[in-house]
Protein backbone atom coordinates (compact mmCIF):
# COMPACT_ATOMS: atom_id res chain seq x y z
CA UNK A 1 -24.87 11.11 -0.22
CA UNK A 2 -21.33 12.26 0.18
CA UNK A 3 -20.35 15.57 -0.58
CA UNK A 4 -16.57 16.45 -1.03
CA UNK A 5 -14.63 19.71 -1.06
CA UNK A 6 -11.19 19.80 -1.36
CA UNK A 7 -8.17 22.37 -0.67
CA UNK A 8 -5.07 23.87 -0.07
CA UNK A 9 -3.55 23.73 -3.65
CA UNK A 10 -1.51 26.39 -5.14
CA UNK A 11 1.81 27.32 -6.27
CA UNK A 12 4.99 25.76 -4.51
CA UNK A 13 8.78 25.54 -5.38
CA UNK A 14 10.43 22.65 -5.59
CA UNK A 15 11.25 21.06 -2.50
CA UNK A 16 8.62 23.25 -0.91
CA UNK A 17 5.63 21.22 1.03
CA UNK A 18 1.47 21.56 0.50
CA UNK A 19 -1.20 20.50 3.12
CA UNK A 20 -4.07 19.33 0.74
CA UNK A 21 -7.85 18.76 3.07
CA UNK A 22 -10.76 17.05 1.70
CA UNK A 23 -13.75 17.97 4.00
CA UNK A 24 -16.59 15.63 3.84
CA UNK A 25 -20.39 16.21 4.54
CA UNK A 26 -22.88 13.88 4.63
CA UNK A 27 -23.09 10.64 6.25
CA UNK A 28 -19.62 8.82 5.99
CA UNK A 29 -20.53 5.79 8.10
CA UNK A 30 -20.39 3.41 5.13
CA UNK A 31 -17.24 4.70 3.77
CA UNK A 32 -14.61 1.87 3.81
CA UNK A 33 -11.81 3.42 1.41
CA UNK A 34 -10.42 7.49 1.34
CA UNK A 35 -7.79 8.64 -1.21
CA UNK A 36 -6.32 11.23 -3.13
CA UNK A 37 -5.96 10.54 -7.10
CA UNK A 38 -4.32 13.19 -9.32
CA UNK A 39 -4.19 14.47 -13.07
CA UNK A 40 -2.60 16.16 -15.43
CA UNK A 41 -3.81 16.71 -19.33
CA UNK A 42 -4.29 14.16 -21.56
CA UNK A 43 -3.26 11.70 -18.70
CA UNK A 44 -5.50 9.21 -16.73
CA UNK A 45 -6.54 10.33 -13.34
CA UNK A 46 -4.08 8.36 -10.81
CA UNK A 47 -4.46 7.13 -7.68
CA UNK A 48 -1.35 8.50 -5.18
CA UNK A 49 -2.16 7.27 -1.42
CA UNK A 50 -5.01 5.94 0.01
CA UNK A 51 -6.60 4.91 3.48
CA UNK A 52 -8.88 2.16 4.01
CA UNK A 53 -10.97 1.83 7.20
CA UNK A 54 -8.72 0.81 9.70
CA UNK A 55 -6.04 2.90 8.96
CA UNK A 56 -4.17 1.22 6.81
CA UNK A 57 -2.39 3.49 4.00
CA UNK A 58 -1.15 2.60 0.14
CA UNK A 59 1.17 5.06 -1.90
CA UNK A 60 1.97 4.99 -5.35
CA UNK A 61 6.04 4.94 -5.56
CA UNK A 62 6.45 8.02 -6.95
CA UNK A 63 5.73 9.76 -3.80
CA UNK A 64 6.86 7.39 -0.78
CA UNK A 65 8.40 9.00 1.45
CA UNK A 66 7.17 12.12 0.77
CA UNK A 67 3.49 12.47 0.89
CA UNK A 68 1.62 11.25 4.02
CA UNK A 69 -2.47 10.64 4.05
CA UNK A 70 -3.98 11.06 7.41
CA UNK A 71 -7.82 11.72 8.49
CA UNK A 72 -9.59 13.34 11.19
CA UNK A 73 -12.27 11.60 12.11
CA UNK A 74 -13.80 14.26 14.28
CA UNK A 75 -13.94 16.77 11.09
CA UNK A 76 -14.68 14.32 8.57
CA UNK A 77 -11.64 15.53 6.80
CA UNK A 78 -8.69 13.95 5.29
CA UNK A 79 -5.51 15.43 4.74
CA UNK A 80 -2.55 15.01 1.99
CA UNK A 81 1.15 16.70 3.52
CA UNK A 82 3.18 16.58 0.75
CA UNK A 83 6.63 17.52 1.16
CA UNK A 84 10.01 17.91 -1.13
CA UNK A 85 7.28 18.57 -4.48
CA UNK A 86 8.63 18.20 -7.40
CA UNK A 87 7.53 19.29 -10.71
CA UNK A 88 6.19 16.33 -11.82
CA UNK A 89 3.85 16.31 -9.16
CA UNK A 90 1.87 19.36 -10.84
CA UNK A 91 -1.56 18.24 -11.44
CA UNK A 92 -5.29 18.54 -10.30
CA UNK A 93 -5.55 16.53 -6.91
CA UNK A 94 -8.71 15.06 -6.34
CA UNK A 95 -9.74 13.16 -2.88
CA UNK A 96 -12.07 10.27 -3.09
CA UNK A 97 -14.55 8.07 -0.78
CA UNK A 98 -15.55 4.39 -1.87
CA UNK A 99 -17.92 1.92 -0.21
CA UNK A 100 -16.81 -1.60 -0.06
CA UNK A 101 -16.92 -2.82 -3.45
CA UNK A 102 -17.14 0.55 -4.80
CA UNK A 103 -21.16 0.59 -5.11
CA UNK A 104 -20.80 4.22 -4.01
CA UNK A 105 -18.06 6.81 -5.34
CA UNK A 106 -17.45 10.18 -4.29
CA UNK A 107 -15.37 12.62 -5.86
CA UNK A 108 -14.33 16.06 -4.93
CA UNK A 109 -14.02 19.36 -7.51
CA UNK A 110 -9.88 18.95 -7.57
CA UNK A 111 -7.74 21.47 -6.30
CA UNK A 112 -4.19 22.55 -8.38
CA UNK A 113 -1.18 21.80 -7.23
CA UNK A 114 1.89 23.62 -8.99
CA UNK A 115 5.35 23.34 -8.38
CA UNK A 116 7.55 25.22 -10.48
CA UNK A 117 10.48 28.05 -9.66
C-alpha cells in the first residue's frame, strides 16, 4: 500500500508561481508511473505532467513551459513548480502513483490551487 499526501496549494495571482509536494509512504518500489492530474467542477479529472520510472516527463500543452515535475527519491516525494499561473489553472491538484499496467493506483486527498487577483 501507497499512501499519498499532497501540498502546497493556495491562493496565487496571476503570473505568480506554486511548489505543489506529494509525499509518499509506503513501499514505492513497484511504482513505475508518478503524476499530477487536476479538476475543476463538473469537469473530468485531467492528467497535467507526469514521470515514469526513468525519468522521463509528459505535459499536457496547456502548461509546457510552465510547470515542471521533478521527484526526490530520497523523500519519496514528488514535486509540481508551477510558474506564470493563470486562472484557468484553478482547480484541485491531485498527485498519482501507477504500477505498470495500472494494477495498482494511488491517489492523494487534492490540494487547491487558486489563482485569481
Amino acid at each position: 500500500q501507497v499512501q499519498l499526501v499532497e501540498s502546497g496549494g493556495g491562493l496565487v495571482q496571476p503570473g505568480g508561481s506554486l511548489r505543489l509536494s506529494c509525499a509518499a509512504s509506503g513501499s514505492t518500489v513497484s511504482i513505475y508511473v508518478m503524476g499530477w492530474h487536476r479538476q475543476t467542477p463538473g469537469k473530468q479529472r485531467e492528467l497535467v505532467a507526469s514521470m515514469i520510472r526513468d525519468g522521463s516527463t509528459n505535459y499536457d500543452d496547456s502548461v509546457k513551459g510552465r510547470f515542471t515535475i521533478s521527484r526526490d527519491n530520497a523523500k519519496k516525494t514528488v514535486y509540481l513548480q508551477m510558474n506564470s499561473l493563470k486562472p484557468e489553472d484553478t482547480a484541485v491538484y491531485y498527485c498519482n502513483f501507477r504500477t505498470r499496467g495500472g494494477v495498482f493506483d494511488y491517489w492523494g486527498q487534492g490540494t487547491q490551487v487558486t489563482v485569481s487577483s
